[in-house]
C-alpha atoms as a PDB file:
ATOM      1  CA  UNK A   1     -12.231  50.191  -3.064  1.00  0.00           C
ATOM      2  CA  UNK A   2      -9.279  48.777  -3.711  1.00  0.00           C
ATOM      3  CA  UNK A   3      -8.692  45.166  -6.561  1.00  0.00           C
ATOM      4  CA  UNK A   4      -7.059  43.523  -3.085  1.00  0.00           C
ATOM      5  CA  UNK A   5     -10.185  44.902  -0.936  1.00  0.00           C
ATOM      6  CA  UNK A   6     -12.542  43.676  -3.630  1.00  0.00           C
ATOM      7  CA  UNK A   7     -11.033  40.480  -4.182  1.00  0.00           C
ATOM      8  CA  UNK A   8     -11.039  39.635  -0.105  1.00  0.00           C
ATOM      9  CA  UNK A   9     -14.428  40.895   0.250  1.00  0.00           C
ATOM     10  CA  UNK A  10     -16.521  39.036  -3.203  1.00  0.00           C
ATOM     11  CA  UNK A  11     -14.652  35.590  -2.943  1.00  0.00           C
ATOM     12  CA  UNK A  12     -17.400  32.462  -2.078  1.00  0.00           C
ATOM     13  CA  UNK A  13     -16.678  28.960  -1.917  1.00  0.00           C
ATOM     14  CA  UNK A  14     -18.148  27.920  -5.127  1.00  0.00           C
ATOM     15  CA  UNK A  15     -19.841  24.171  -5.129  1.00  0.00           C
ATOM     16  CA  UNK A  16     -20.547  23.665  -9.055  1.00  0.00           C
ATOM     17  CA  UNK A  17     -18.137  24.185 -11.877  1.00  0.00           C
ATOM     18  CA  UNK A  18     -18.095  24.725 -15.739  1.00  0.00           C
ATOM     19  CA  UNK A  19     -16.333  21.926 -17.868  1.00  0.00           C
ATOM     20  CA  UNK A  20     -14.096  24.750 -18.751  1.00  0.00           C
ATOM     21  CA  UNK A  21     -10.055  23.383 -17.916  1.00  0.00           C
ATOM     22  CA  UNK A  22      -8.126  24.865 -15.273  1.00  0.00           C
ATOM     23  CA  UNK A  23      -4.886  25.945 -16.862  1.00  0.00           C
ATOM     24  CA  UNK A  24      -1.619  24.706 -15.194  1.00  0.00           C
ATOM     25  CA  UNK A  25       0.125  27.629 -15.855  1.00  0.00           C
ATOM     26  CA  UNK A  26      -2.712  29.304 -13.650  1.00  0.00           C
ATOM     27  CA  UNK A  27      -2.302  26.643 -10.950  1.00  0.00           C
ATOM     28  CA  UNK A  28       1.376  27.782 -10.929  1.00  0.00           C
ATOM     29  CA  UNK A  29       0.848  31.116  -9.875  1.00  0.00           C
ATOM     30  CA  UNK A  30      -1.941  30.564  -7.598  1.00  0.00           C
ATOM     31  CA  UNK A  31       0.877  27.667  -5.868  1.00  0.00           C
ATOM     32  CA  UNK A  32       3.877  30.562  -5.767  1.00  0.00           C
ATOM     33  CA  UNK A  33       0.834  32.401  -3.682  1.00  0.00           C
ATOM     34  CA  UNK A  34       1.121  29.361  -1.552  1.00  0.00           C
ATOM     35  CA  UNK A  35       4.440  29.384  -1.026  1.00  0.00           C
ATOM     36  CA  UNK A  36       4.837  33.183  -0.085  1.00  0.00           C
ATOM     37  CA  UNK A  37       2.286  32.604   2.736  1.00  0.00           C
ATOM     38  CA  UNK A  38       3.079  33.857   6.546  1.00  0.00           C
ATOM     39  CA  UNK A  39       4.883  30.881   8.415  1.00  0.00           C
ATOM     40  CA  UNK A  40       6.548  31.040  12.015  1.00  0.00           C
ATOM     41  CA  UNK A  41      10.232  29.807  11.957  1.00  0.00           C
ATOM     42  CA  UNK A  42       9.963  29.304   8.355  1.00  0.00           C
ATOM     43  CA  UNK A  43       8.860  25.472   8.864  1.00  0.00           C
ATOM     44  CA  UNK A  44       6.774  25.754   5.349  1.00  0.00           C
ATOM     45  CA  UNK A  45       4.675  22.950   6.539  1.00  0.00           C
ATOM     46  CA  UNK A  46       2.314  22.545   3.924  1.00  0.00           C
ATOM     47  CA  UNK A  47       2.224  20.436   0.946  1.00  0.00           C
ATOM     48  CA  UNK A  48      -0.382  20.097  -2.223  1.00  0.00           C
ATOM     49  CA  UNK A  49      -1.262  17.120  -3.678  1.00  0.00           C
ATOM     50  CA  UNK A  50      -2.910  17.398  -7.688  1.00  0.00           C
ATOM     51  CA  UNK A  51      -4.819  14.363  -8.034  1.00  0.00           C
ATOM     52  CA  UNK A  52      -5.205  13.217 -11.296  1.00  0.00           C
ATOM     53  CA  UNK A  53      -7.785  10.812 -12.747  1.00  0.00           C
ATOM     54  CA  UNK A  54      -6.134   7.727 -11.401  1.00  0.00           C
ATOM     55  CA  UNK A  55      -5.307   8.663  -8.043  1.00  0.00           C
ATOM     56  CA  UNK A  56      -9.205   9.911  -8.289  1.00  0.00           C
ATOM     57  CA  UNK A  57     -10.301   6.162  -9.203  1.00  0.00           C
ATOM     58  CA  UNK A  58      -8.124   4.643  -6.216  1.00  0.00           C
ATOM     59  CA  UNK A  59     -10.499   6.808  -3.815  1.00  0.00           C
ATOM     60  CA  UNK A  60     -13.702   5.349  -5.069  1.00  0.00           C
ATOM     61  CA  UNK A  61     -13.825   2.567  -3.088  1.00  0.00           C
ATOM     62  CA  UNK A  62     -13.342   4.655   0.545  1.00  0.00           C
ATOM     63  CA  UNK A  63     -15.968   7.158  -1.388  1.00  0.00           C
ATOM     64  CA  UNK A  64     -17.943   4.564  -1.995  1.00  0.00           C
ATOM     65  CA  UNK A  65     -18.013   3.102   1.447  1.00  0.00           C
ATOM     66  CA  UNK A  66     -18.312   6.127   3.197  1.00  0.00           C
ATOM     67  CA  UNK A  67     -21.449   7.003   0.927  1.00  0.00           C
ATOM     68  CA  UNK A  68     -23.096   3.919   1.985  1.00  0.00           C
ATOM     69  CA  UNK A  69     -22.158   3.950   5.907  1.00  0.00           C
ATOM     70  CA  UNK A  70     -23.985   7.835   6.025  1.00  0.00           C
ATOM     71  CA  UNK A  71     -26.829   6.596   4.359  1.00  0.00           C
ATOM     72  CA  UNK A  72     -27.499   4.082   6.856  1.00  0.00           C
ATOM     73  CA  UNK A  73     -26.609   6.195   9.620  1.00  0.00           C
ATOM     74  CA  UNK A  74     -29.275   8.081   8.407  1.00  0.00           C
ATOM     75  CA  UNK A  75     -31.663   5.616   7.959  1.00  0.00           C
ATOM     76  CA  UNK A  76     -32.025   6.435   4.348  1.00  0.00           C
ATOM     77  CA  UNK A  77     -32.218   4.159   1.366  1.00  0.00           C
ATOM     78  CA  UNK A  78     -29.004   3.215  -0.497  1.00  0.00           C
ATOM     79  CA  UNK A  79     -30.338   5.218  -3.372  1.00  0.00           C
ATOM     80  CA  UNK A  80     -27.760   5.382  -6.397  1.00  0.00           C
ATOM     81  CA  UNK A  81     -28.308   8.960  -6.270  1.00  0.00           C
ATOM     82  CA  UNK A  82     -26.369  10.040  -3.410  1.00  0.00           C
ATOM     83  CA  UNK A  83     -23.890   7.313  -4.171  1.00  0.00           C
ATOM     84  CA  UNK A  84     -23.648   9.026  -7.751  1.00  0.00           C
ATOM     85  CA  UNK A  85     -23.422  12.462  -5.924  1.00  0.00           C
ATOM     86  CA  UNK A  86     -20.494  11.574  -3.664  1.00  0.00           C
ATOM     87  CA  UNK A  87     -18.288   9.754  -6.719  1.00  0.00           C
ATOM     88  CA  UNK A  88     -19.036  12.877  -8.644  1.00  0.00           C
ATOM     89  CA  UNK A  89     -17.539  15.116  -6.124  1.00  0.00           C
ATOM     90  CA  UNK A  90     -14.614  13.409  -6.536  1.00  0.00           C
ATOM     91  CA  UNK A  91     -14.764  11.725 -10.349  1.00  0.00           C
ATOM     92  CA  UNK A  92     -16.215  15.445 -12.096  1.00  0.00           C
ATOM     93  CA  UNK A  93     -14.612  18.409 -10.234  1.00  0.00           C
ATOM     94  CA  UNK A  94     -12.058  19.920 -12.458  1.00  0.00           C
ATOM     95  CA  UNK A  95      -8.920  19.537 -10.430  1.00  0.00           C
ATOM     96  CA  UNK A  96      -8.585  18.471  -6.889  1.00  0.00           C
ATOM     97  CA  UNK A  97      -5.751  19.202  -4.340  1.00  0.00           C
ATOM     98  CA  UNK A  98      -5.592  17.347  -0.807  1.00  0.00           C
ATOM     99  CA  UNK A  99      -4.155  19.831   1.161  1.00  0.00           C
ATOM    100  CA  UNK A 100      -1.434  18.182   3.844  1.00  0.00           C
ATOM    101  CA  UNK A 101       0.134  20.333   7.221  1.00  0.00           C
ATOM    102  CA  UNK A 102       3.311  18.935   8.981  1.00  0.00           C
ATOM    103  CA  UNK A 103       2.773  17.180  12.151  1.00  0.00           C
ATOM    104  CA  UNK A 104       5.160  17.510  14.872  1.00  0.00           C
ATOM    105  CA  UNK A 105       3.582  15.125  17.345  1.00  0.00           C
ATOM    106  CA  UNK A 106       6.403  15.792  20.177  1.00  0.00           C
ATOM    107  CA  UNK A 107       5.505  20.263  19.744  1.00  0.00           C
ATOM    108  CA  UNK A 108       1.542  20.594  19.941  1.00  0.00           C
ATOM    109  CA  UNK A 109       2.368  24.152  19.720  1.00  0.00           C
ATOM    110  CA  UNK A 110       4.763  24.224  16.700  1.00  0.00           C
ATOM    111  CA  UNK A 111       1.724  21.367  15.404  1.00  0.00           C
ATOM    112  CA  UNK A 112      -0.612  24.194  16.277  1.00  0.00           C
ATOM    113  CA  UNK A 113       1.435  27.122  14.378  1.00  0.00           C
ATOM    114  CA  UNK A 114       2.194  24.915  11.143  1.00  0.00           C
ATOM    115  CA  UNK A 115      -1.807  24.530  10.803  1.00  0.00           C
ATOM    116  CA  UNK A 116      -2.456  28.288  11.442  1.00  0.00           C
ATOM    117  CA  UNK A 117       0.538  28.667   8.599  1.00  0.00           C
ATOM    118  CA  UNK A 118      -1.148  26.180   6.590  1.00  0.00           C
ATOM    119  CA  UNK A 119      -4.583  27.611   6.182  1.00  0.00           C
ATOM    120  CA  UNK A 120      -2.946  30.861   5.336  1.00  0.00           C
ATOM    121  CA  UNK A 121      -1.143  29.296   2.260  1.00  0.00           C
ATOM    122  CA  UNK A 122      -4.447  28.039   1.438  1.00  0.00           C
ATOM    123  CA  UNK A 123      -6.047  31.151   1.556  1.00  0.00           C
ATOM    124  CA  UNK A 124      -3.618  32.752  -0.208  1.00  0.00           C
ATOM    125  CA  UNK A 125      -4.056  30.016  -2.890  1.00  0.00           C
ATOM    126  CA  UNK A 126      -7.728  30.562  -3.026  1.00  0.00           C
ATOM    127  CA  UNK A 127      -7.397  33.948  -3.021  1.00  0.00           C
ATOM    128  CA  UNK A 128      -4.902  33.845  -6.308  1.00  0.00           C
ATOM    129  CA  UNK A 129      -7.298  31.591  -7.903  1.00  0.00           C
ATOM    130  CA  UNK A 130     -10.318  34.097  -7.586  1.00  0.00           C
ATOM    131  CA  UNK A 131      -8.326  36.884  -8.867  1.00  0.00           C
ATOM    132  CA  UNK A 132      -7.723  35.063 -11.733  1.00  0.00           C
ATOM    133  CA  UNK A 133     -11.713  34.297 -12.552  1.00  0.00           C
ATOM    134  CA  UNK A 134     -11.139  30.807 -10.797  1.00  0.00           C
ATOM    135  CA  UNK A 135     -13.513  29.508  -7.813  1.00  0.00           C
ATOM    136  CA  UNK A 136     -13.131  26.860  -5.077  1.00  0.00           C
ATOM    137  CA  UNK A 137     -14.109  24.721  -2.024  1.00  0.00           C
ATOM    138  CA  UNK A 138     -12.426  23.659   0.431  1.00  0.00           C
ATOM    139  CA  UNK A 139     -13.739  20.765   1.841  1.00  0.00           C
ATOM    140  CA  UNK A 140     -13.352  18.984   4.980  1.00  0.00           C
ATOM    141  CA  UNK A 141     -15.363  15.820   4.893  1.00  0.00           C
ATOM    142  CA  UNK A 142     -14.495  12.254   6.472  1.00  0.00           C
ATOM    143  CA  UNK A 143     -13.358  10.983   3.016  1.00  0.00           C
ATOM    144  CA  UNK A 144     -10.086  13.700   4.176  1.00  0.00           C
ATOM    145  CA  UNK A 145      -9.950  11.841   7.428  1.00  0.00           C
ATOM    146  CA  UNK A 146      -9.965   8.506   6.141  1.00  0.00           C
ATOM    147  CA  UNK A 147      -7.109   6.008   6.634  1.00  0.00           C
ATOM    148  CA  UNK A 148      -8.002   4.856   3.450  1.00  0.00           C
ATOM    149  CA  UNK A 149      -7.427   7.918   1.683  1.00  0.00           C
ATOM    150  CA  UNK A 150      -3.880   8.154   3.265  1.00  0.00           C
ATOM    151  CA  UNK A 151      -3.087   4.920   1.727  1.00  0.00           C
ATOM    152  CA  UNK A 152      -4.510   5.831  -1.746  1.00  0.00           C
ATOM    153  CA  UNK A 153      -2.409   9.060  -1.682  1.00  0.00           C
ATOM    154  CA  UNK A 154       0.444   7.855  -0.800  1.00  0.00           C
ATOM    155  CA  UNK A 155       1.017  10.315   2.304  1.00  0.00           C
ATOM    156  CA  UNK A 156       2.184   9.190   5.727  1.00  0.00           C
ATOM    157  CA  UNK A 157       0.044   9.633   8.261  1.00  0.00           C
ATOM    158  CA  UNK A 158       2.775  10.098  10.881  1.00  0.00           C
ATOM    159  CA  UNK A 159       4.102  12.848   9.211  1.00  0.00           C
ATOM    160  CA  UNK A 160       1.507  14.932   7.386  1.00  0.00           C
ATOM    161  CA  UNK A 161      -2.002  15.390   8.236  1.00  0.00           C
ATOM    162  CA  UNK A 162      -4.853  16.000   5.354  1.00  0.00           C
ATOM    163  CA  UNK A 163      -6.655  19.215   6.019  1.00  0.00           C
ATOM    164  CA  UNK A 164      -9.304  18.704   2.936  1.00  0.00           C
ATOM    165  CA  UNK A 165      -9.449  18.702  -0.312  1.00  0.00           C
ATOM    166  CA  UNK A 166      -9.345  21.998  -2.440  1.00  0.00           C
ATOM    167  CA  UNK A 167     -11.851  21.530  -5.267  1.00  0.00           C
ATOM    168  CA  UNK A 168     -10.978  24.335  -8.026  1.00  0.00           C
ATOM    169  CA  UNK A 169     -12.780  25.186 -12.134  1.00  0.00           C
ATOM    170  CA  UNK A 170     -14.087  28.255 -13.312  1.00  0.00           C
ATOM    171  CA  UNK A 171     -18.086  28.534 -11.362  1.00  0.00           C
ATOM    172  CA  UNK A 172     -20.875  28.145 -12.923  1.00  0.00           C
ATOM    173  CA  UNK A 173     -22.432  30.246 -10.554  1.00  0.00           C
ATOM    174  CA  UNK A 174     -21.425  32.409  -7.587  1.00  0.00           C
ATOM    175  CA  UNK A 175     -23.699  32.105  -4.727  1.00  0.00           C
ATOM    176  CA  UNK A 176     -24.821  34.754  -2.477  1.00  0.00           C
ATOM    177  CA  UNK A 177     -23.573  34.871   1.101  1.00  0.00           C
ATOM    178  CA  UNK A 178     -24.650  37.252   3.920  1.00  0.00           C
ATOM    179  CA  UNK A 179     -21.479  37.872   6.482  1.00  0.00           C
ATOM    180  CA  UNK A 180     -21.959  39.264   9.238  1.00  0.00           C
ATOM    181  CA  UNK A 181     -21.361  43.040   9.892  1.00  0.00           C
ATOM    182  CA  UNK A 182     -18.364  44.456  11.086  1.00  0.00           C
ATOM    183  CA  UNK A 183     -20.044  45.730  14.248  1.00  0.00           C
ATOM    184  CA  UNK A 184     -20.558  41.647  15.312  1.00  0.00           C
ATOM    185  CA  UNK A 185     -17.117  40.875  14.942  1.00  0.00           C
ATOM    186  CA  UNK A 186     -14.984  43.892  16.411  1.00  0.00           C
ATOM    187  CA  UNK A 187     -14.785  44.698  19.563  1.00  0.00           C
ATOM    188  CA  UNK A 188     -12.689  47.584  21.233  1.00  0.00           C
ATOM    189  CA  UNK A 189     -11.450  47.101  24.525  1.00  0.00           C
ATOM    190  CA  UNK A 190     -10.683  49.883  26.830  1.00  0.00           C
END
């Protein structure tokens, strides 16, 4: 099999990391896999925020909120320990990216392209980053969909859109998956 066949087939969202640093120079190349990703018309819609420890802190109060509005939606306690969960996702993940599209709210088509293009650059990032030993998640939750979190970041929600946040470090462990087969996702048509 080939590295490129391996590397598609063994990658896995990874959900815990070492303390071990991500190395910039290593976030470089995984970003000029970014770039070089399939885009329609060459619009290069998507855009990568690094959030650094203070950007991180200005979150903590949406985090925060949003931790204690799911616990009472589901009628659990306001334990600190899924309030400490949910500021560690953010707070103890070695580098996190909030991953942006272009909107184009006048073209729900070229809107619709410039997503499929952006998911590909983010593949293509994740994809760099495994090659090179380093795991991630991408992750979708409401904190992503917050206005909140617009605000904090600094990104205009007229303009850009937040499609999650990329958490990246080295795993601590890589978990088993089962995919289904080939046979349940082909189909030939006459």
């Amino acid at each position: 099999m080939s590295i490129i066949q391996n590397l598609l087939n063994s990658r896995r969202s990874i959900y815990h990391f070492t303390d071990q640093k991500v190395k910039l120079t290593d976030l470089e190349i995984a970003f000029e896999a970014a770039s070089n990703a399939p885009c329609h018309k060459q619009t290069h819609p998507w855009n990568y925020y690094v959030l650094g420890d203070e950007t991180r802190k200005k979150l903590l109060p949406t985090v925060i909120s949003l931790s204690k509005n799911k616990a009472k939606s589901n009628k659990e306690e306001e334990g600190s320990s899924s309030l400490n969960r949910a500021i560690s996702k953010i707070m103890d993940v070695p580098v996190i990216i909030a991953v942006t599209t272009k909107l184009s709210p006048d073209d729900s088509f070229r809107e619709e392209e410039d997503y499929a293009a952006t998911v590909c650059s983010l593949h293509n990032l994740v994809l760099s980053l495994w090659g090179m030993g380093i795991g991630s998640q991408w992750s979708t939750g409401s904190i992503t969909r917050h206005p909140m979190t617009y605000t904090s970041l600094e990104i205009n929600n007229e303009k850009e859109r937040i499609v999650g946040f990329l958490k990246v470090g080295y795993p601590e462990n890589i978990p088993e998956k089962q995919k289904k087969k080939v046979t349940e996702i082909r189909k030939f048509l006459p």
